[in-house]
N, C-alpha and C. Protein backbone atom coordinates (compact mmCIF):
# COMPACT_ATOMS: atom_id res chain seq x y z
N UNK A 1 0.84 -1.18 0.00
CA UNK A 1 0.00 0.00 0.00
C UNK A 1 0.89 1.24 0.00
N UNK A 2 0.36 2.16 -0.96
CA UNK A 2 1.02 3.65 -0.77
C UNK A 2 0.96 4.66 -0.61
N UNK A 3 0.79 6.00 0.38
CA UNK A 3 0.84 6.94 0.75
C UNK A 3 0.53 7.68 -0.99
N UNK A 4 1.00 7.50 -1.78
CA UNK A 4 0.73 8.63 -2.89
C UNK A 4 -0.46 8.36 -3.76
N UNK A 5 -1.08 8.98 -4.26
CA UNK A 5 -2.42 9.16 -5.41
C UNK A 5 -2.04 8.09 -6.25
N UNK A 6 -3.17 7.45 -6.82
CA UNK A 6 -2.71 6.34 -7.69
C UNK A 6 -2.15 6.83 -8.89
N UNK A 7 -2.31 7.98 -9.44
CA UNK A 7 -2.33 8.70 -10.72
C UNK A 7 -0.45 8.76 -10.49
N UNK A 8 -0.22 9.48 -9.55
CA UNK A 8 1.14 9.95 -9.47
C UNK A 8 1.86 8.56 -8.79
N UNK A 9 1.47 7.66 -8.31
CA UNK A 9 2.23 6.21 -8.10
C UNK A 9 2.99 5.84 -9.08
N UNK A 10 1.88 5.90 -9.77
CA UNK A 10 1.83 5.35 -11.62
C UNK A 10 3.32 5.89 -12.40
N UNK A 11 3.14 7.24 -12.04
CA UNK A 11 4.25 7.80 -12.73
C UNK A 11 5.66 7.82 -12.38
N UNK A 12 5.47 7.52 -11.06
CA UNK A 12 6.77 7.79 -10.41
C UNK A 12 7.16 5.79 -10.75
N UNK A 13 6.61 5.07 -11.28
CA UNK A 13 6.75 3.63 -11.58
C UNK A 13 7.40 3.27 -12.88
N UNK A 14 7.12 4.60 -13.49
CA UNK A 14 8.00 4.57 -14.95
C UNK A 14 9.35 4.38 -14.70
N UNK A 15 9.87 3.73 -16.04
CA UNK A 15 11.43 4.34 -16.29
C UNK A 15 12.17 5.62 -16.09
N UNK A 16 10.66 6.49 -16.39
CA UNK A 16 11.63 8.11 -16.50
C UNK A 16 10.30 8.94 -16.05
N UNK A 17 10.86 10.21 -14.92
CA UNK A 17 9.69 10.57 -14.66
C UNK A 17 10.50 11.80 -14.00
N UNK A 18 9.06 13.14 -14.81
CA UNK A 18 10.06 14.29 -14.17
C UNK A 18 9.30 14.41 -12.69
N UNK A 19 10.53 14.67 -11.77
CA UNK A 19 9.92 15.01 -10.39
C UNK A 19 10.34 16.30 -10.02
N UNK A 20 9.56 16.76 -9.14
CA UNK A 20 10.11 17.88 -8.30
C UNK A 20 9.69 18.66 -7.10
N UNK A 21 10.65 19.35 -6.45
CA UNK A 21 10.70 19.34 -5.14
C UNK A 21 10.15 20.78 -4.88
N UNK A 22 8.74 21.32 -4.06
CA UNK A 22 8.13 22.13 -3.98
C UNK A 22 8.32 22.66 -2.17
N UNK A 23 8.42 23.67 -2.18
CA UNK A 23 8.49 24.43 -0.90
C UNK A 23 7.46 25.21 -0.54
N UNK A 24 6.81 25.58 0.52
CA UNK A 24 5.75 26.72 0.64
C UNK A 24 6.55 27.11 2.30
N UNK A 25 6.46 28.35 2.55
CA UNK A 25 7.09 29.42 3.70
C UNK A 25 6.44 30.37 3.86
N UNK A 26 5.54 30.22 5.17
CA UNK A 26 4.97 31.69 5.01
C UNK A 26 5.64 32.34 6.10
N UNK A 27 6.36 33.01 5.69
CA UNK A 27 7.09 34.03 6.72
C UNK A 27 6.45 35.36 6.76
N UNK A 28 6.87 36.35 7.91
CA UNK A 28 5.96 37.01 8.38
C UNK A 28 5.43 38.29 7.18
N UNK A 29 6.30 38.83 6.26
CA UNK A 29 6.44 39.75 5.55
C UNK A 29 5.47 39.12 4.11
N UNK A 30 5.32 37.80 3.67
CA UNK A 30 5.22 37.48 2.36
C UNK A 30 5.13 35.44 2.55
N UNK A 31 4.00 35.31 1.90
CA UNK A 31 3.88 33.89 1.31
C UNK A 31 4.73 33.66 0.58
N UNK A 32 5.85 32.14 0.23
CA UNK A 32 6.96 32.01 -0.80
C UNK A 32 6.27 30.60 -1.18
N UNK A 33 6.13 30.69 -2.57
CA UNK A 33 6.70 29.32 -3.16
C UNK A 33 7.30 28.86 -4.12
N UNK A 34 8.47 28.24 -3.79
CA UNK A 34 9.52 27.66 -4.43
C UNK A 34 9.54 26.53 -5.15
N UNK A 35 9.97 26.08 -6.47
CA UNK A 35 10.35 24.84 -6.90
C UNK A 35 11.96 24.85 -6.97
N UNK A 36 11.85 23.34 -6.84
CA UNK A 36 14.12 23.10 -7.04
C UNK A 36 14.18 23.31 -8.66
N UNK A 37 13.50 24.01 -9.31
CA UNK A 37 14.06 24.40 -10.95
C UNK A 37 12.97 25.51 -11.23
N UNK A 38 13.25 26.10 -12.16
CA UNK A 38 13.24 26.97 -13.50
C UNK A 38 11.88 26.90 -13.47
N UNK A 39 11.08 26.00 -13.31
CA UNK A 39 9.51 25.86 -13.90
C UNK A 39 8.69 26.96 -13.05
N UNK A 40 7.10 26.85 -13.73
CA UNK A 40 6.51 27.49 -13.29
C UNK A 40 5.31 26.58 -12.81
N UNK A 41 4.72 25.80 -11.80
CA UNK A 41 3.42 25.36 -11.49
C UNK A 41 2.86 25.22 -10.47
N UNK A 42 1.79 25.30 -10.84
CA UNK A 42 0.12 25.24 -9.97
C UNK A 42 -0.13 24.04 -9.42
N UNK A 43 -0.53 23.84 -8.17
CA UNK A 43 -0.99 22.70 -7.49
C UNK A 43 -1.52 23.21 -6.06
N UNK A 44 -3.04 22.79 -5.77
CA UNK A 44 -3.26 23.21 -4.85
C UNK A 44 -3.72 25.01 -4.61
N UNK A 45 -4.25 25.19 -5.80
CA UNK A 45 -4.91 26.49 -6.20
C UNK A 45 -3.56 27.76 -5.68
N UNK A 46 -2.28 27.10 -5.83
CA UNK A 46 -1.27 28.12 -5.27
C UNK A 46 0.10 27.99 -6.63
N UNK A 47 0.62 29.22 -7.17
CA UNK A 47 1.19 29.06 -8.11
C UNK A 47 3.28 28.90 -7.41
N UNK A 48 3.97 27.76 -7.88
CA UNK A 48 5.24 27.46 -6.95
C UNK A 48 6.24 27.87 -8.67
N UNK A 49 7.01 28.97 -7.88
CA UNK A 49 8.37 29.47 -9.21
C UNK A 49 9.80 28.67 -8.72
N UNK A 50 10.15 29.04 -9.77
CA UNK A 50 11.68 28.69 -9.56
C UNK A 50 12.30 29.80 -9.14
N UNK A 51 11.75 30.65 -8.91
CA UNK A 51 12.21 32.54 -8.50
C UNK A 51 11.41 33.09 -7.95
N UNK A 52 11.70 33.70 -6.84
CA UNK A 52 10.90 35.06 -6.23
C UNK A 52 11.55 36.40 -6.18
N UNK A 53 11.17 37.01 -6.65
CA UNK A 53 11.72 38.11 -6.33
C UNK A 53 12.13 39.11 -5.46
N UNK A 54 11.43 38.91 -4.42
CA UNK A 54 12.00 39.09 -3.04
C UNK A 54 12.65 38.23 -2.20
N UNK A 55 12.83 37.00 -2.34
CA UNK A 55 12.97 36.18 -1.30
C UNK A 55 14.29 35.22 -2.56
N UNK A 56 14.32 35.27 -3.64
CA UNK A 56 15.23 34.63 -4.49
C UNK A 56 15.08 33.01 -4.89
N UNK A 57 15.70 32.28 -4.81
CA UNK A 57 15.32 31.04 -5.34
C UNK A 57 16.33 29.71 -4.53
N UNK A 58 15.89 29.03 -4.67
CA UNK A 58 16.11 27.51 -3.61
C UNK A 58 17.58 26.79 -4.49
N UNK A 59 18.63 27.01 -3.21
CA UNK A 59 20.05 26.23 -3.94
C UNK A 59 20.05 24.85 -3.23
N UNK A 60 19.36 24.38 -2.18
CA UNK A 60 19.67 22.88 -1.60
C UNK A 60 18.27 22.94 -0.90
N UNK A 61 17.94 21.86 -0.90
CA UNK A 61 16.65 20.92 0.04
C UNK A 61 17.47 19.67 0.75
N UNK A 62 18.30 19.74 2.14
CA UNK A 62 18.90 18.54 2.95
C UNK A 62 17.81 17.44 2.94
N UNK A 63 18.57 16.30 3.04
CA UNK A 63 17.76 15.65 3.66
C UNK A 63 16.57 15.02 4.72
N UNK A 64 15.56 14.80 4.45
CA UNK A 64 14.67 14.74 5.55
C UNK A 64 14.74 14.04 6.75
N UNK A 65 15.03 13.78 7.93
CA UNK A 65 15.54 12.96 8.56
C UNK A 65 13.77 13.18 9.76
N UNK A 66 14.10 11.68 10.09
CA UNK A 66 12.74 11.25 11.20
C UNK A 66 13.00 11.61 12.56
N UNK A 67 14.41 12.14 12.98
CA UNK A 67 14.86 12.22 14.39
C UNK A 67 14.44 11.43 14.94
N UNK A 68 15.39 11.49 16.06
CA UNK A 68 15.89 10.09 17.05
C UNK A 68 15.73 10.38 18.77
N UNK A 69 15.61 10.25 19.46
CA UNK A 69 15.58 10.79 21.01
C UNK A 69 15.41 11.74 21.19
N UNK A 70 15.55 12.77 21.58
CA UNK A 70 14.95 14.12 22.08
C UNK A 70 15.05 15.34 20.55
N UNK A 71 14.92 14.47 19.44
CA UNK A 71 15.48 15.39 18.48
C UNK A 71 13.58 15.27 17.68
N UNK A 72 13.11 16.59 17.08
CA UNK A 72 12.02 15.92 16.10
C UNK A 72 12.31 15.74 14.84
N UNK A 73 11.62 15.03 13.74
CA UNK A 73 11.54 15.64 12.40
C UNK A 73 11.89 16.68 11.94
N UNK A 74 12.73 16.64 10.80
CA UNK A 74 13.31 18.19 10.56
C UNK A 74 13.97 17.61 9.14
N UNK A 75 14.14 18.97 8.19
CA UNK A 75 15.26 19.33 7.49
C UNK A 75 15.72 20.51 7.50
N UNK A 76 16.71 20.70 6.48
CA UNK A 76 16.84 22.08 6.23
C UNK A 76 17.25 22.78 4.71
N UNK A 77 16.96 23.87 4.63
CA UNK A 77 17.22 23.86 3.20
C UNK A 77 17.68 25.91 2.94
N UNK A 78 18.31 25.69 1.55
CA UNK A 78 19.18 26.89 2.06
C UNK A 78 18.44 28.05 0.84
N UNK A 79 18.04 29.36 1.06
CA UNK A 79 17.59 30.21 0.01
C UNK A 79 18.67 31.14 -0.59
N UNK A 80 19.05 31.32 -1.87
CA UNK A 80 19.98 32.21 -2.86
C UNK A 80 18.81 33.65 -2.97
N UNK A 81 19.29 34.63 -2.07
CA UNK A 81 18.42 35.73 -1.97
C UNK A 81 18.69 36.88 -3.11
N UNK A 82 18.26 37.52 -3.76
CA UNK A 82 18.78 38.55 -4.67
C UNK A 82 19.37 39.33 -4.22
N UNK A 83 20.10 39.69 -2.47
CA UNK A 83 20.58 40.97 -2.44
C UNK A 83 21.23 40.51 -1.25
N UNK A 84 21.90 41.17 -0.61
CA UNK A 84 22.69 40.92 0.79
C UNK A 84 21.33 41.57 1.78
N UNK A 85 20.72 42.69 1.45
CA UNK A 85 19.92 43.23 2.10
C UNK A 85 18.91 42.67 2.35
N UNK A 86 18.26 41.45 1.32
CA UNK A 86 17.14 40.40 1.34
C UNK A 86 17.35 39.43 2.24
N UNK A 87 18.81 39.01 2.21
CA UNK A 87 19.40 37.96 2.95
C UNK A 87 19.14 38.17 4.73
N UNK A 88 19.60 39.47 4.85
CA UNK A 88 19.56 39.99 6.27
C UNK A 88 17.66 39.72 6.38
N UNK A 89 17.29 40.21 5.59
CA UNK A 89 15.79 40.55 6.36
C UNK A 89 15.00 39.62 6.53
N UNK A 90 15.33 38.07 5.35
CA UNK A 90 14.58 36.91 6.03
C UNK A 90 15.26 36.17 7.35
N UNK A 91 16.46 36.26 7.80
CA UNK A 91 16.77 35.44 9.08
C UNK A 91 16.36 36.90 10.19
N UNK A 92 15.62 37.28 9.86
CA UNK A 92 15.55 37.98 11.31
C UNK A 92 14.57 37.03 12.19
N UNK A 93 14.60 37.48 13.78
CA UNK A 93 14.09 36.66 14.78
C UNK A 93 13.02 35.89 14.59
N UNK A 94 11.62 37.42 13.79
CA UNK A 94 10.30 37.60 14.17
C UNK A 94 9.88 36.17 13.41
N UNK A 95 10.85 35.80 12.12
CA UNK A 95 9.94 34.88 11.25
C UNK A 95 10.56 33.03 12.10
N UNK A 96 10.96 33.16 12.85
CA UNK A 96 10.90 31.75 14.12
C UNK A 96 9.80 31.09 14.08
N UNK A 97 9.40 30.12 13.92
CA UNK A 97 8.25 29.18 14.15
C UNK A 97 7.34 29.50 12.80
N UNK A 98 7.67 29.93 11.51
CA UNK A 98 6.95 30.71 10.50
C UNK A 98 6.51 28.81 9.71
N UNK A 99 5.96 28.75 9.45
CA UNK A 99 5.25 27.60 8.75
C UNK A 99 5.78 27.30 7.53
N UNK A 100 6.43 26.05 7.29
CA UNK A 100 7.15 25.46 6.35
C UNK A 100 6.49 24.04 5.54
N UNK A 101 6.53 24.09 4.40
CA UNK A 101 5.89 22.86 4.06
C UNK A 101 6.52 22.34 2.58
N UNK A 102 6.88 21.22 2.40
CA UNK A 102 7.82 20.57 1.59
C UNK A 102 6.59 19.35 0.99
N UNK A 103 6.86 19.22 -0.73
CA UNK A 103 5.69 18.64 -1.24
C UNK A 103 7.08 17.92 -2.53
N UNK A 104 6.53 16.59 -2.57
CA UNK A 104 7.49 15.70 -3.66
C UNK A 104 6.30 15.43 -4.64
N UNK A 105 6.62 15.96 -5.93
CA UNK A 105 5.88 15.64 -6.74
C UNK A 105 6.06 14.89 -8.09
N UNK A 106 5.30 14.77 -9.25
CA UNK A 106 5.66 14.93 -10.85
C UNK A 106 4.99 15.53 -11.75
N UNK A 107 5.44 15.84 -12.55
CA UNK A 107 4.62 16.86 -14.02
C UNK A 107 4.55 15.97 -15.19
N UNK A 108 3.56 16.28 -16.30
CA UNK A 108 3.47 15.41 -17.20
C UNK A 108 4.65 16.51 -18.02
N UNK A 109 5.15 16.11 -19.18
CA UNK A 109 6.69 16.47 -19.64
C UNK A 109 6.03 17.50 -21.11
N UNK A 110 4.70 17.31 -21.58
CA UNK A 110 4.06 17.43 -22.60
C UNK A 110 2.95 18.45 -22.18
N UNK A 111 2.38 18.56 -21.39
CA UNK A 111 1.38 19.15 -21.10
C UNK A 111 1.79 20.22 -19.80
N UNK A 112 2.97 19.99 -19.01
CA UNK A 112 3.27 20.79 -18.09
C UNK A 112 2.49 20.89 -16.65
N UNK A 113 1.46 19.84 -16.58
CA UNK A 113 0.93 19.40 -15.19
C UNK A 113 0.90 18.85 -14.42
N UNK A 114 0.72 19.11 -13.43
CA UNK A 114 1.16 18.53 -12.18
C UNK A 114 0.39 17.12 -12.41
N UNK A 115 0.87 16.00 -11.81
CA UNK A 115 0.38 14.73 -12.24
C UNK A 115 -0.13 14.74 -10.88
N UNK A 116 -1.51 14.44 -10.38
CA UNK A 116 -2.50 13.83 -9.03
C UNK A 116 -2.16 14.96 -8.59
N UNK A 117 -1.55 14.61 -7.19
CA UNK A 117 -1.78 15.36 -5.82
C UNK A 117 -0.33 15.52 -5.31
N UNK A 118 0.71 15.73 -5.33
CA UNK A 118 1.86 16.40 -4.87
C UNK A 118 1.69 15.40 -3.56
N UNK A 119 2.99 14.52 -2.80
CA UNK A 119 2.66 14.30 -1.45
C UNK A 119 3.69 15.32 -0.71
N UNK A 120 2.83 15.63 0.22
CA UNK A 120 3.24 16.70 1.42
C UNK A 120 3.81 15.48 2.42
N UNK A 121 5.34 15.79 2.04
CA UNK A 121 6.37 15.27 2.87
C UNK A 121 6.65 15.89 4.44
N UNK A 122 6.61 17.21 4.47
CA UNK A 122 6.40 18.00 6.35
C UNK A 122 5.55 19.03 6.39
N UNK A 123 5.35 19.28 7.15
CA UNK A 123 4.28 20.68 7.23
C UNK A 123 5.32 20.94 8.76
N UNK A 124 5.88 21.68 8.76
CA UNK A 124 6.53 21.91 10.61
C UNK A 124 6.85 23.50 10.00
N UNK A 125 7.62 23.78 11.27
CA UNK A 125 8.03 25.52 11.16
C UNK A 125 10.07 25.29 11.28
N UNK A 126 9.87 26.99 10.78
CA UNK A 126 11.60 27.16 10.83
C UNK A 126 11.91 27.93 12.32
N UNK A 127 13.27 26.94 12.69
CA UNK A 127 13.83 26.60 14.24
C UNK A 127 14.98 27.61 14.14
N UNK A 128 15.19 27.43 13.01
CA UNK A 128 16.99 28.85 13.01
C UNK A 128 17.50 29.07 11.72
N UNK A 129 17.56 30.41 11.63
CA UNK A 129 17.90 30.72 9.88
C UNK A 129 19.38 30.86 9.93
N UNK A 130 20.49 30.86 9.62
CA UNK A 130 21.92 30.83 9.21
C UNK A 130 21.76 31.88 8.34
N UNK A 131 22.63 32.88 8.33
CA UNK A 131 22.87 34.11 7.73
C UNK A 131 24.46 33.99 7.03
N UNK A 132 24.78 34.13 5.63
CA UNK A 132 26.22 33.53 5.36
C UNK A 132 25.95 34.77 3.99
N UNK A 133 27.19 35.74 4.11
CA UNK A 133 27.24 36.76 3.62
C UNK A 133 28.43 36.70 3.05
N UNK A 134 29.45 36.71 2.17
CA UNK A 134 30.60 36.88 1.91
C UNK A 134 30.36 37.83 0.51
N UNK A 135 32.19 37.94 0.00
CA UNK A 135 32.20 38.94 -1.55
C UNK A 135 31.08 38.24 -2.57
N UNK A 136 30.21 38.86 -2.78
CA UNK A 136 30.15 38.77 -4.04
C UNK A 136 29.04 37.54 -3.77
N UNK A 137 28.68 36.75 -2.56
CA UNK A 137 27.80 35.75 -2.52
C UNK A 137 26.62 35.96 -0.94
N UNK A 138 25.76 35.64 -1.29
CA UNK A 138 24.84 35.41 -0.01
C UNK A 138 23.91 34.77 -0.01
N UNK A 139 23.71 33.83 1.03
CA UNK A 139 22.45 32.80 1.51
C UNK A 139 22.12 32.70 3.12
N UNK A 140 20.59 32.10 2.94
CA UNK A 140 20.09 31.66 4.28
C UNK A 140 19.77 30.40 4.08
N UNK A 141 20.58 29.71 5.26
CA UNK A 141 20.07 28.74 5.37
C UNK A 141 19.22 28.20 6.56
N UNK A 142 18.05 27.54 6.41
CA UNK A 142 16.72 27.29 7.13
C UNK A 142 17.11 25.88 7.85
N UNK A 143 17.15 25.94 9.55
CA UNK A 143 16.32 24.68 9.66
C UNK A 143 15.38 24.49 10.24
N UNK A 144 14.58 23.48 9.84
CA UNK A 144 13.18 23.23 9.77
C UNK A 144 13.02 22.25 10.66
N UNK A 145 12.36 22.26 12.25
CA UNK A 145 11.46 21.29 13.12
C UNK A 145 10.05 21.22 12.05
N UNK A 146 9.53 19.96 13.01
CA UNK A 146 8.21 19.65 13.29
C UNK A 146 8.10 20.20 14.32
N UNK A 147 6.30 20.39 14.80
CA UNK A 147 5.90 20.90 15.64
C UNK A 147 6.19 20.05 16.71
N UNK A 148 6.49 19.03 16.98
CA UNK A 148 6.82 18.01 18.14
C UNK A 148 7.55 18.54 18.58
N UNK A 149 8.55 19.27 17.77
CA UNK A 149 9.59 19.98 18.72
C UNK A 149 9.21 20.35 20.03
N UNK A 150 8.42 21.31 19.95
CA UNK A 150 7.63 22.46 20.98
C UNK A 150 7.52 20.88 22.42
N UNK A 151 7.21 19.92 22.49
CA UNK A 151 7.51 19.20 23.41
C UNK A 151 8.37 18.79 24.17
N UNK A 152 9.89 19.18 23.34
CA UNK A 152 10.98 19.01 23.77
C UNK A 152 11.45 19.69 24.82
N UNK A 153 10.76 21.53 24.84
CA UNK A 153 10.86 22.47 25.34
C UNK A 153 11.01 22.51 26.89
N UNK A 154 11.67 22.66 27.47
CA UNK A 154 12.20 22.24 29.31
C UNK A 154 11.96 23.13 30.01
N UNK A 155 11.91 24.55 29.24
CA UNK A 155 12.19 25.80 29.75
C UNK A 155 10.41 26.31 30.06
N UNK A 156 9.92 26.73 31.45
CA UNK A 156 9.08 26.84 31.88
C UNK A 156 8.94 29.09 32.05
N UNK A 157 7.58 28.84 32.18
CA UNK A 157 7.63 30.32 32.74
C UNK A 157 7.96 31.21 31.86
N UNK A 158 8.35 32.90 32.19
CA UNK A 158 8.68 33.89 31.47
C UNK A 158 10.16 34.08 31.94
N UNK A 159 10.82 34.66 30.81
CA UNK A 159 12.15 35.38 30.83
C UNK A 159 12.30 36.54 30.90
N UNK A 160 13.33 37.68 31.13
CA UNK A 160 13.36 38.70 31.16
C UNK A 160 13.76 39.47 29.49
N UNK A 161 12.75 38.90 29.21
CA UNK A 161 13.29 39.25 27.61
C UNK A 161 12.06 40.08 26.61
N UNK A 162 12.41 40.48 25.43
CA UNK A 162 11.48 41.45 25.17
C UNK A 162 10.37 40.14 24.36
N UNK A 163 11.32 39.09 23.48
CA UNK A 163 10.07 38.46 22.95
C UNK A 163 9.10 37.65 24.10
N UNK A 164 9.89 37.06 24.79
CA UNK A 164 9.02 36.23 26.08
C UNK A 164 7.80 37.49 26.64
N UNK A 165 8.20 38.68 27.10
CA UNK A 165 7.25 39.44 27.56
C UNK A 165 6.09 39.64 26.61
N UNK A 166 5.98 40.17 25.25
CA UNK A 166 5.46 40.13 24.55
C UNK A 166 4.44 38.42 23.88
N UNK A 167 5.23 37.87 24.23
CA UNK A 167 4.11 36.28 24.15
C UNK A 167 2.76 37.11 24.98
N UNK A 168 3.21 37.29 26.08
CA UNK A 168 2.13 37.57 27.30
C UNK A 168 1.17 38.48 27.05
N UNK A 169 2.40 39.58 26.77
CA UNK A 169 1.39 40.82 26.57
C UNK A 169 1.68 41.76 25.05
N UNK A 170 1.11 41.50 23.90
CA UNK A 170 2.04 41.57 22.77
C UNK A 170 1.82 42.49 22.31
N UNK A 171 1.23 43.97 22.73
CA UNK A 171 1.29 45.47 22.38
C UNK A 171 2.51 46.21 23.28
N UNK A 172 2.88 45.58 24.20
CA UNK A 172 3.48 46.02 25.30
C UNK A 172 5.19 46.22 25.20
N UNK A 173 5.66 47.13 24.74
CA UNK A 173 7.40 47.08 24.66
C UNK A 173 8.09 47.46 25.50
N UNK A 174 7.58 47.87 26.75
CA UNK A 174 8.37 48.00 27.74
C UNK A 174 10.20 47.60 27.70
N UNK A 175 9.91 46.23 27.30
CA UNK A 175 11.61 45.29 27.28
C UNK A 175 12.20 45.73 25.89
N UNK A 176 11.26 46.61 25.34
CA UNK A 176 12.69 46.82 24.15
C UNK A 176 13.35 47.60 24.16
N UNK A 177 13.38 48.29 25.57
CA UNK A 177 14.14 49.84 25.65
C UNK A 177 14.89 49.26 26.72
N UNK A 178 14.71 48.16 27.03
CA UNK A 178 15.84 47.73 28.45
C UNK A 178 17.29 46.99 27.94
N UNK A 179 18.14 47.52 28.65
CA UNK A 179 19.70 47.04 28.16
C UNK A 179 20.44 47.35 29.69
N UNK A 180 21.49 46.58 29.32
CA UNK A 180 22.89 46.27 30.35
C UNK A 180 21.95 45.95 31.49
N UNK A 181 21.44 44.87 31.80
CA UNK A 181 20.87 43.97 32.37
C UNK A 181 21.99 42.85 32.82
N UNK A 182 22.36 43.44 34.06
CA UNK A 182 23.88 42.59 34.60
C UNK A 182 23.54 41.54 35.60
N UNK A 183 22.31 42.08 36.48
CA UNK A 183 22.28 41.02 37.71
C UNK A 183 20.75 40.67 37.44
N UNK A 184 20.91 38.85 37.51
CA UNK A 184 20.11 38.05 37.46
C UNK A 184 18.66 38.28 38.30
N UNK A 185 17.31 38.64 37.03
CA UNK A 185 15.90 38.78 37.78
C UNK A 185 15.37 37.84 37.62
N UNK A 186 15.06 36.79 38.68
CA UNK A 186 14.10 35.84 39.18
C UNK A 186 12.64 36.45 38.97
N UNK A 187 11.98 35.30 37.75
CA UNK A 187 10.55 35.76 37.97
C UNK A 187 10.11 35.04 38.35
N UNK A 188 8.55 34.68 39.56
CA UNK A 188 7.76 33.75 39.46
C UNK A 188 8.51 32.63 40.65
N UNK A 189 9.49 33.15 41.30
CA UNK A 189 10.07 32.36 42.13
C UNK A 189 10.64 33.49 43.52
N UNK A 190 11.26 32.86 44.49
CA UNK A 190 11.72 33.48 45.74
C UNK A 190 13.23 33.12 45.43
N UNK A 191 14.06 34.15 45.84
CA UNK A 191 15.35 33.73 45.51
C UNK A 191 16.14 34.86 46.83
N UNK A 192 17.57 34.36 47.12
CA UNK A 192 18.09 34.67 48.07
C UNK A 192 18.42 36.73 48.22
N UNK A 193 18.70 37.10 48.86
CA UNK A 193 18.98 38.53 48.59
C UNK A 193 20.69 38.44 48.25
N UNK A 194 20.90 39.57 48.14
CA UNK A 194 21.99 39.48 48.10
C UNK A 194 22.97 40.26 49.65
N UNK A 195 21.74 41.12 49.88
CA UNK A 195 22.28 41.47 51.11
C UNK A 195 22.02 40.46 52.25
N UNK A 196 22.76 40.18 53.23
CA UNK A 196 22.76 39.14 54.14
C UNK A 196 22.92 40.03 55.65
N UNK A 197 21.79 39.38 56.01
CA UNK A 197 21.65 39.96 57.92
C UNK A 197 21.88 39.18 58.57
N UNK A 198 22.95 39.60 60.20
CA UNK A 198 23.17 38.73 60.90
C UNK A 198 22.98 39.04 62.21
């Protein structure tokens, strides 16, 4: 028995069969969708390029791996941005946990359509973008949890931080004007003084 549409089983059963590897990212600024080539197609009432123009075009899709012990599902995959300035603005913080989804498909070679139903290989979010800038070259590279991740998570409570505060209260910037924050604030707990009476 198989996970894929009988239509696209079929094809991927041939001798020769074009496939290809589809991305969707909705990060906070702009919906992206990517193919690993040149083409242009529709699946899923959503149109996937080989180019964006803001966001640039897809140089690697890693391997998908199932994770093992405290690790989840994940890949990662790296974007060729049109500008150094594009590059900077997709690894910023805000787009963390932004919704990622990876689809293995085939096209008929003659007609240019998507054959069945594309299978949706992950649907998870991006865990940490890699920022890699040098002469003359620049990329981000993405890696991608499953949502299982979020189980892994150990860390309880609020931090003294501007995004943690904002989970809570998310009009509120109080913490983005706070800096040189030297001695350790206990929230949500009793902790020793530092002055000592005897």
């Amino acid at each position: 028995m198989t996970v894929l549409a009988p239509a696209l089983d079929a094809e991927l059963s041939k001798d020769r069969a074009t496939i290809f590897g589809a991305v969707g990212i909705d990060f906070a600024a702009k919906s992206v969708r990517l193919l690993d080539g040149s083409a242009v197609i529709t699946f899923g009432g959503e149109k996937f390029r080989g180019d964006d123009p803001d966001y640039g075009s897809l140089q690697s899709i890693d391997d998908f791996t199932d994770g093992a012990g405290d690790e989840a599902p994940g890949f990662s995959f790296t974007l060729l941005p049109p500008s150094a300035e594009a590059a900077l603005a997709m690894s910023l913080p805000g787009d963390q946990g932004a919704r990622v989804r990876l689809w293995l498909g085939a096209r008929d070679d003659y007609t240019g359509q998507v054959i069945a139903t594309p299978l949706l290989l992950s649907d998870a979010e991006i865990d940490v973008a890699t920022l890699e800038i040098g002469p003359g070259e620049h990329s981000v590279s993405f890696d991608v949890v499953g949502g299982m991740e979020r189980f892994f998570q150990s860390e309880e409570g609020m931090t003294l931080s501007p995004t943690s505060h904002k989970e809570y209260w998310p009009d509120e910037l109080g913490l983005d004007f706070v800096t040189g924050v030297t001695e350790p604030v206990y929230w949500g707990m009793n902790h020793q003084s530092a002055v000592q009476t005897g």
